[in-house]
Protein backbone atom coordinates (compact mmCIF):
# COMPACT_ATOMS: atom_id res chain seq x y z
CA UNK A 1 3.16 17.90 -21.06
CA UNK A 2 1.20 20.58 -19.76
CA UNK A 3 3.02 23.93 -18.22
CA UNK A 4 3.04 23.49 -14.77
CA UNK A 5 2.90 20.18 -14.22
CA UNK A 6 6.35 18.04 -13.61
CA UNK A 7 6.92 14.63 -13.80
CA UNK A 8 10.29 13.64 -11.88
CA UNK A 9 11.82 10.17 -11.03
CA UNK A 10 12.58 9.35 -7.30
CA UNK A 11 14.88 6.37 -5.98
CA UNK A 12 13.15 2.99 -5.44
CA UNK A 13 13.80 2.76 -1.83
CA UNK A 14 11.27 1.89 1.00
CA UNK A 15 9.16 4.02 2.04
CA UNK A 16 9.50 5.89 -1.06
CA UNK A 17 6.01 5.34 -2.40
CA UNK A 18 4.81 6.93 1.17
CA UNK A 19 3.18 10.31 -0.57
CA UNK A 20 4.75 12.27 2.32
CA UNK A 21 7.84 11.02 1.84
CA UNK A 22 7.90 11.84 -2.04
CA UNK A 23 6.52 15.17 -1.10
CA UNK A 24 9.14 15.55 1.01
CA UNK A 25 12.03 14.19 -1.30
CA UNK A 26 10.62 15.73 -4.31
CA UNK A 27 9.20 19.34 -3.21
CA UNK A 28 11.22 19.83 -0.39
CA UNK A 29 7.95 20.78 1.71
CA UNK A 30 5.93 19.30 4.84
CA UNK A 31 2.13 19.37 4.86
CA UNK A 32 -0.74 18.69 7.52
CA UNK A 33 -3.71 16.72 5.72
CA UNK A 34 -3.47 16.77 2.21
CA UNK A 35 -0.18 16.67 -0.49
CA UNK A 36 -2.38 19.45 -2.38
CA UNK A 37 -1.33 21.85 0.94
CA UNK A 38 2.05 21.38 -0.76
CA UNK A 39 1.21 21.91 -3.92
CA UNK A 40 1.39 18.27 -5.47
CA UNK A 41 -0.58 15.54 -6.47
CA UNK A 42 -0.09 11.82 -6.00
CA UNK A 43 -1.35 9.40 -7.33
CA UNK A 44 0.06 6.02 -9.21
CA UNK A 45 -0.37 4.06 -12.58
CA UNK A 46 -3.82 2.54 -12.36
CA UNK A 47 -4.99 5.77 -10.39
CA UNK A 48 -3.67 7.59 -13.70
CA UNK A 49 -5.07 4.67 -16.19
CA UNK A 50 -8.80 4.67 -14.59
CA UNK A 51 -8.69 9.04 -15.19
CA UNK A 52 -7.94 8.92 -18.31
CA UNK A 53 -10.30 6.13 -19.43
CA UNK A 54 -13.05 8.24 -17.07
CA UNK A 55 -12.10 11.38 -19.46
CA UNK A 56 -11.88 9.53 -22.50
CA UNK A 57 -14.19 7.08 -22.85
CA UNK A 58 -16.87 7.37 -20.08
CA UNK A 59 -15.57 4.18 -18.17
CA UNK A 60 -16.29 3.56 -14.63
CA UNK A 61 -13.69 1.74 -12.83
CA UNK A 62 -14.68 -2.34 -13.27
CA UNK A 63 -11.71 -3.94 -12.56
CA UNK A 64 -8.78 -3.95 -10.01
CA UNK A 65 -5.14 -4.83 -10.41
CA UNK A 66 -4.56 -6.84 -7.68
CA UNK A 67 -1.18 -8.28 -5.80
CA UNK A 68 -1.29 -11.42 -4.04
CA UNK A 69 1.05 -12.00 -1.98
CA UNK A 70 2.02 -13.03 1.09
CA UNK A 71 3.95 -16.48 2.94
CA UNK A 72 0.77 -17.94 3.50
CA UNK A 73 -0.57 -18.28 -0.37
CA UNK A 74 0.58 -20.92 -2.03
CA UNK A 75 0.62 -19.07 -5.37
CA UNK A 76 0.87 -15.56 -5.42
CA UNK A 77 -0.13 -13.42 -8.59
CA UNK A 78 -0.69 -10.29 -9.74
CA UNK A 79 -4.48 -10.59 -11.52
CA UNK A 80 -6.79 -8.72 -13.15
CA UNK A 81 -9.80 -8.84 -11.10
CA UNK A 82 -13.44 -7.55 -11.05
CA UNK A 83 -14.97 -5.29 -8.58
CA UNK A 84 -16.90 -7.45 -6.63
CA UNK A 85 -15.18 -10.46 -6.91
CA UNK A 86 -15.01 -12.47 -3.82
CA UNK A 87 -11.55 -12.25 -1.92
CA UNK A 88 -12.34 -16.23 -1.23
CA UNK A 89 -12.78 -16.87 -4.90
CA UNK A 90 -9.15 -15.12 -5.85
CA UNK A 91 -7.40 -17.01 -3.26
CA UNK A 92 -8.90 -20.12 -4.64
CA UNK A 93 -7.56 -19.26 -7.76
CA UNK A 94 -4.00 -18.30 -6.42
CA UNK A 95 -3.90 -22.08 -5.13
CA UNK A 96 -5.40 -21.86 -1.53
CA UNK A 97 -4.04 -21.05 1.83
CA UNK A 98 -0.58 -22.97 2.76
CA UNK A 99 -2.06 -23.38 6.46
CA UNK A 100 -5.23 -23.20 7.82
CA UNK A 101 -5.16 -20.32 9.81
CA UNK A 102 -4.63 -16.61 8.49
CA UNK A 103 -4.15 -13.19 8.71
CA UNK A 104 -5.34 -11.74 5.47
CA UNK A 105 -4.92 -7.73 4.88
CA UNK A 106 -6.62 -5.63 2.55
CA UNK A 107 -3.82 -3.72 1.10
CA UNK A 108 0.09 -4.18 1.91
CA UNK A 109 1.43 -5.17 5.36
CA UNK A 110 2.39 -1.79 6.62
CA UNK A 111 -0.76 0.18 5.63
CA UNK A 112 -3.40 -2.49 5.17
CA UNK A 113 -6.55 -3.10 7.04
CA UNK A 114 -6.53 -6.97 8.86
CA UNK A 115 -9.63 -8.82 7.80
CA UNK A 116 -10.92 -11.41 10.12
CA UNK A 117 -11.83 -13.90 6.99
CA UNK A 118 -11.90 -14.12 3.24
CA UNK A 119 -16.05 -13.54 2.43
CA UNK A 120 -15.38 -9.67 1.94
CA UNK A 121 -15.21 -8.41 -1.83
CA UNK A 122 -12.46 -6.52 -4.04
CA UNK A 123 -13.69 -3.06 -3.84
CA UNK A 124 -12.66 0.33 -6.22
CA UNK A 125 -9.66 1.27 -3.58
CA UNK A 126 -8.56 -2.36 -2.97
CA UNK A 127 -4.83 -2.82 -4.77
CA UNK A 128 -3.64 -5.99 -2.40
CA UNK A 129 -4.22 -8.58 -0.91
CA UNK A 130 -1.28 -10.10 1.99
CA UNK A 131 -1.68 -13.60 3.27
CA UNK A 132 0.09 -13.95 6.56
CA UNK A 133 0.85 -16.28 9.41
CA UNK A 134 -1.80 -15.63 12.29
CA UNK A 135 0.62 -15.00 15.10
CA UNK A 136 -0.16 -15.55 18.82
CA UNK A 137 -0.85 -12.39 21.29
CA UNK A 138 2.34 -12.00 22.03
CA UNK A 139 3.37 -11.69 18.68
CA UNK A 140 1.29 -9.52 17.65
CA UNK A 141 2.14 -7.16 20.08
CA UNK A 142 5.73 -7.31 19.36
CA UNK A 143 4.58 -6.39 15.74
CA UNK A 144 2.95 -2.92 16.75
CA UNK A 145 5.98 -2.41 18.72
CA UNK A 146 7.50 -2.73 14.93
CA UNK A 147 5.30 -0.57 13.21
CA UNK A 148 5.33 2.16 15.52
CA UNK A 149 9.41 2.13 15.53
CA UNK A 150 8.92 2.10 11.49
CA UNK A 151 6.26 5.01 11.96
CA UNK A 152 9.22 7.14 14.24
CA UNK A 153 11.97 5.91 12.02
CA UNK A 154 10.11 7.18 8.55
CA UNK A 155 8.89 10.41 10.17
CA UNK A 156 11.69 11.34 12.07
CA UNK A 157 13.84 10.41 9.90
CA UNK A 158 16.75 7.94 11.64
CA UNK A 159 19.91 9.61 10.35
CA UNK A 160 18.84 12.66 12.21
CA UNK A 161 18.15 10.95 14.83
CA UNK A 162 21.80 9.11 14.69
CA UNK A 163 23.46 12.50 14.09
CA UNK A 164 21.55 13.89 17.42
CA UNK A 165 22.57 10.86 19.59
CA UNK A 166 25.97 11.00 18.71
CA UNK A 167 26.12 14.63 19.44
CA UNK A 168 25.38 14.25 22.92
């Protein structure tokens, strides 16, 4: 390896893969916009694959690792896709839908974008695809009540929290 640059392992707990929380972990350091404020870079396998095959061999990204997943799929996968490919044609492919109504995101539950149907294409930044349950309103608003108690819990971190509340 290069001086200067430092490859270290970190414990496969959730939300590990969160870059601020490796930062964090790792470095020991906060940072406002970027994980280069702090003096790191993140990135993961196929962001490290499609560099080196840009430096190496002149090779545009052309193809996507995908995960499928999700209780609504009947088969999910993990498939080697095209760029372009149609999200309805991968779902085909992974079996169909077990119901007939929805919630697909592009990306994983947490972080993903919701997409209202399945004519939208795998693009260079796309690494998942989650098949959910479409939920009623009321559901759906106790699941941003969720996220935003995950959001506190991850940034706040909840054993600080704990330690403060007992305190008092």
């Amino acid at each position: 390896m290069q001086a200067g640059v430092e490859v270290r392992p970190v414990p496969d707990v959730y939300p590990m893969g969160w870059e601020r929380v490796l930062v964090r972990e790792v470095l020991h350091k906060e940072y406002g916009g970027l994980p280069a404020e702090a003096g790191a870079i993140i990135g993961n396998a196929s962001t490290a694959i499609a560099i080196a095959k840009a430096f190496e061999k002149g090779e545009a990204i052309t193809q996507k690792n995908l995960t499928v997943s999700g209780e609504c799929v009947k088969d999910p996968h993990n498939v080697c896709v095209p760029v372009g490919m149609p999200v309805s044609e991968i779902i085909e492919a992974c079996g169909g839908y077990t119901q007939d109504t929805v919630r697909l995101i592009s990306g994983g539950p947490m972080m993903g974008k919701t997409i209202v149907n399945d004519m939208f294409v795998v693009d260079r930044a796309m690494n998942a695809l989650t098949v959910l349950q479409l939920q009623t309103m009321m559901r759906s608003h106790v699941y941003v009540v969720v996220n935003v108690v995950i959001i506190v819990q991850v940034v706040y971190r909840p054993v600080r929290i704990t330690i403060c509340i007992k305190s008092q």
